[in-house]
C-alpha atoms as a PDB file:
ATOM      1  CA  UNK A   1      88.362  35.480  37.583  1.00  0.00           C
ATOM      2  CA  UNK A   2      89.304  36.715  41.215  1.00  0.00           C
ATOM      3  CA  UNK A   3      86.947  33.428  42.909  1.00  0.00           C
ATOM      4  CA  UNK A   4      88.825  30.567  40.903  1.00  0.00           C
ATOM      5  CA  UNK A   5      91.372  28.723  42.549  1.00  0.00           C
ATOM      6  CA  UNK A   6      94.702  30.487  42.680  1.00  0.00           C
ATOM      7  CA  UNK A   7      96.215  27.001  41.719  1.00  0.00           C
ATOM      8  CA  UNK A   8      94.022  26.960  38.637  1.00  0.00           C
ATOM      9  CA  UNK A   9      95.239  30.613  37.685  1.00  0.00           C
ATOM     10  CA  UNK A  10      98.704  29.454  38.015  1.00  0.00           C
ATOM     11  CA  UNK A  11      98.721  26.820  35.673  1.00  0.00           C
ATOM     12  CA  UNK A  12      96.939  28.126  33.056  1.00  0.00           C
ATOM     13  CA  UNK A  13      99.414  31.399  33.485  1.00  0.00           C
ATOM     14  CA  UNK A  14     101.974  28.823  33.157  1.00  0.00           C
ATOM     15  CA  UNK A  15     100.569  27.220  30.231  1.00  0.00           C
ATOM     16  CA  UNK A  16      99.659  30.351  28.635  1.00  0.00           C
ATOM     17  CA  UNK A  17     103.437  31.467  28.088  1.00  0.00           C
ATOM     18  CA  UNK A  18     104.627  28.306  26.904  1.00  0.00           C
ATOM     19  CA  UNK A  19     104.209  28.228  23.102  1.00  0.00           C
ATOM     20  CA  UNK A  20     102.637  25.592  21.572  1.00  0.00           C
ATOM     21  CA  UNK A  21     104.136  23.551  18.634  1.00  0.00           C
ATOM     22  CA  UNK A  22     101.239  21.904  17.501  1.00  0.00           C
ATOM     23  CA  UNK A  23      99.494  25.148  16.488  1.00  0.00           C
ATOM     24  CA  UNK A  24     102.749  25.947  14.016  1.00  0.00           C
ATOM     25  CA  UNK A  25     101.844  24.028  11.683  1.00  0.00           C
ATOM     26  CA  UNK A  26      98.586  25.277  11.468  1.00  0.00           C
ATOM     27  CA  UNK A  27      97.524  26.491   7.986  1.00  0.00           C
ATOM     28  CA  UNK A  28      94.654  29.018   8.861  1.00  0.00           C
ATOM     29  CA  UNK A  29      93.754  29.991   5.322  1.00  0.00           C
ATOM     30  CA  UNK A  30      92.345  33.310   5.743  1.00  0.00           C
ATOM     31  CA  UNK A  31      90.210  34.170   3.144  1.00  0.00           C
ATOM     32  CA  UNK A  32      86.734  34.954   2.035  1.00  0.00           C
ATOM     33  CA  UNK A  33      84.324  32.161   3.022  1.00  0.00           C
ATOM     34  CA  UNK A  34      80.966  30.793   2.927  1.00  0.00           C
ATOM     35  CA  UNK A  35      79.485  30.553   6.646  1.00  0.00           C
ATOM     36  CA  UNK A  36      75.960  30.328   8.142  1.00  0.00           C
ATOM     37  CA  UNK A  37      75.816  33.943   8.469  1.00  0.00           C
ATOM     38  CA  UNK A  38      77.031  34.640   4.745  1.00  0.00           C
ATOM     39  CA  UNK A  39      80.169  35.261   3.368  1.00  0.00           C
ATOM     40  CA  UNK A  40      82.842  36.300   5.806  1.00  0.00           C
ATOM     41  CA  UNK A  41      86.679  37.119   5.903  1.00  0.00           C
ATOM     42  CA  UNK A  42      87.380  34.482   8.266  1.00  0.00           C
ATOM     43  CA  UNK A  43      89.959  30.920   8.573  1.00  0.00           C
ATOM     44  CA  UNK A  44      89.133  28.003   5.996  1.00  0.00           C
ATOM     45  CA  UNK A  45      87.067  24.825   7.080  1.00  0.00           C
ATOM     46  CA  UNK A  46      89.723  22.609   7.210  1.00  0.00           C
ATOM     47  CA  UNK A  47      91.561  25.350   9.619  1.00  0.00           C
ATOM     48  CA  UNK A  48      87.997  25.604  11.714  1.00  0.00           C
ATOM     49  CA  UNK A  49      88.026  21.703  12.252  1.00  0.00           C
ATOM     50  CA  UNK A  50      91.414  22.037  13.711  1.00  0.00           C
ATOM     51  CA  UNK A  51      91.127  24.725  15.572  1.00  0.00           C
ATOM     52  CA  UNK A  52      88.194  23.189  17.629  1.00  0.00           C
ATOM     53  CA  UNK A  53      89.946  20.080  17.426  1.00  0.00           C
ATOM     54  CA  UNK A  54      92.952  21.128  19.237  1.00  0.00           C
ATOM     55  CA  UNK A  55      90.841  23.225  21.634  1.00  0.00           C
ATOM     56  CA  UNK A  56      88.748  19.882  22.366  1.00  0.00           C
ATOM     57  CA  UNK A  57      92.025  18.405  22.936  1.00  0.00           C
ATOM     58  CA  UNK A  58      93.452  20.903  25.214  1.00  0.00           C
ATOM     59  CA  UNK A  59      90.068  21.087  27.264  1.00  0.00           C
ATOM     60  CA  UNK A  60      90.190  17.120  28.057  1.00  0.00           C
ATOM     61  CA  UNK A  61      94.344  17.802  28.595  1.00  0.00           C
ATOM     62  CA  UNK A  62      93.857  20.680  31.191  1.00  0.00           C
ATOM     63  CA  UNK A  63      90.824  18.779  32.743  1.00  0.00           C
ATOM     64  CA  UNK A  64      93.005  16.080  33.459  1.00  0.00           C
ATOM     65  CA  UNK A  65      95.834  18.203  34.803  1.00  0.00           C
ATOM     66  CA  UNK A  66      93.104  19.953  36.954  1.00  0.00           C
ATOM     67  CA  UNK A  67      91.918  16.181  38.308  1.00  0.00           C
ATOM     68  CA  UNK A  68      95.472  14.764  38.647  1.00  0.00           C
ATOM     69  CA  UNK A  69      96.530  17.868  40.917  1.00  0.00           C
ATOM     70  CA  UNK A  70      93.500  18.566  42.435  1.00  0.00           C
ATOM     71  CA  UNK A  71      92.509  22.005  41.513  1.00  0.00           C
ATOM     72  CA  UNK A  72      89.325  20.919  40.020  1.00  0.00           C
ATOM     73  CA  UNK A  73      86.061  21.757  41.461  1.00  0.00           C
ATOM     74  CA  UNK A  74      83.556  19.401  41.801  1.00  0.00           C
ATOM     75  CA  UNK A  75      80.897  19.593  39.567  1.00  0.00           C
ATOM     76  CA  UNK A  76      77.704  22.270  40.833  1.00  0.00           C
ATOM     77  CA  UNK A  77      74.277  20.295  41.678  1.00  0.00           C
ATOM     78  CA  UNK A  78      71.394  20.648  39.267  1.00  0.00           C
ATOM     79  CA  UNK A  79      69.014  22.665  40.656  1.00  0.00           C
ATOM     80  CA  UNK A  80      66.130  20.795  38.443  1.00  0.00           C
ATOM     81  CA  UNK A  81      63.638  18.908  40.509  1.00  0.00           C
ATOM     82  CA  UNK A  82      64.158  15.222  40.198  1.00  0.00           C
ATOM     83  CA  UNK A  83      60.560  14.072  41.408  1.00  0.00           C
ATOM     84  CA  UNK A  84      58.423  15.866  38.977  1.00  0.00           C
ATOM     85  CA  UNK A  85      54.950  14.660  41.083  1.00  0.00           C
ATOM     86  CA  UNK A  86      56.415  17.209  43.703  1.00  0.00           C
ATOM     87  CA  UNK A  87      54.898  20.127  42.021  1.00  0.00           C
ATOM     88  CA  UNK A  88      51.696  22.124  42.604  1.00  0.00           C
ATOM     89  CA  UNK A  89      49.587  20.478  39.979  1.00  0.00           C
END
């Protein structure tokens, strides 16, 4: 956590303590439910879809914060070989 951006840390520390109303309303259901690893004490389905829903929409939302402001890091090079007749055999 120390090498991100200080900026970065900021807003998500800022973000972070503001509460967010769309989760309120969130029914989570917890009960006994069927998942791929058996039955588990865990949120409903319809709770899981929204969870990852509203984490899908606060990824895009915070990685267009991070563009607008600047505090996003450009995106790594692959370090896969693009010409595959560059290899030994």
């Amino acid at each position: 956590d120390e090498d991100r951006e200080p900026s970065i840390r900021e807003f998500e520390r800022r973000e972070a303590s503001e509460p967010l109303p769309a989760w309120a309303d969130l029914d989570l259901d917890h009960a006994f439910h069927a998942t791929r690893q058996g039955v588990r004490f865990t949120v409903g389905p319809a709770a899981h879809n929204d969870i990852l829903d509203k984490l899908l929409a606060l990824n895009h939302y915070r990685h267009a914060e991070e563009s607008r402001t600047g505090t996003r890091k450009p995106a790594k090079k692959s370090r896969h070989r693009t010409d595959p007749g560059d290899g030994l055999f």
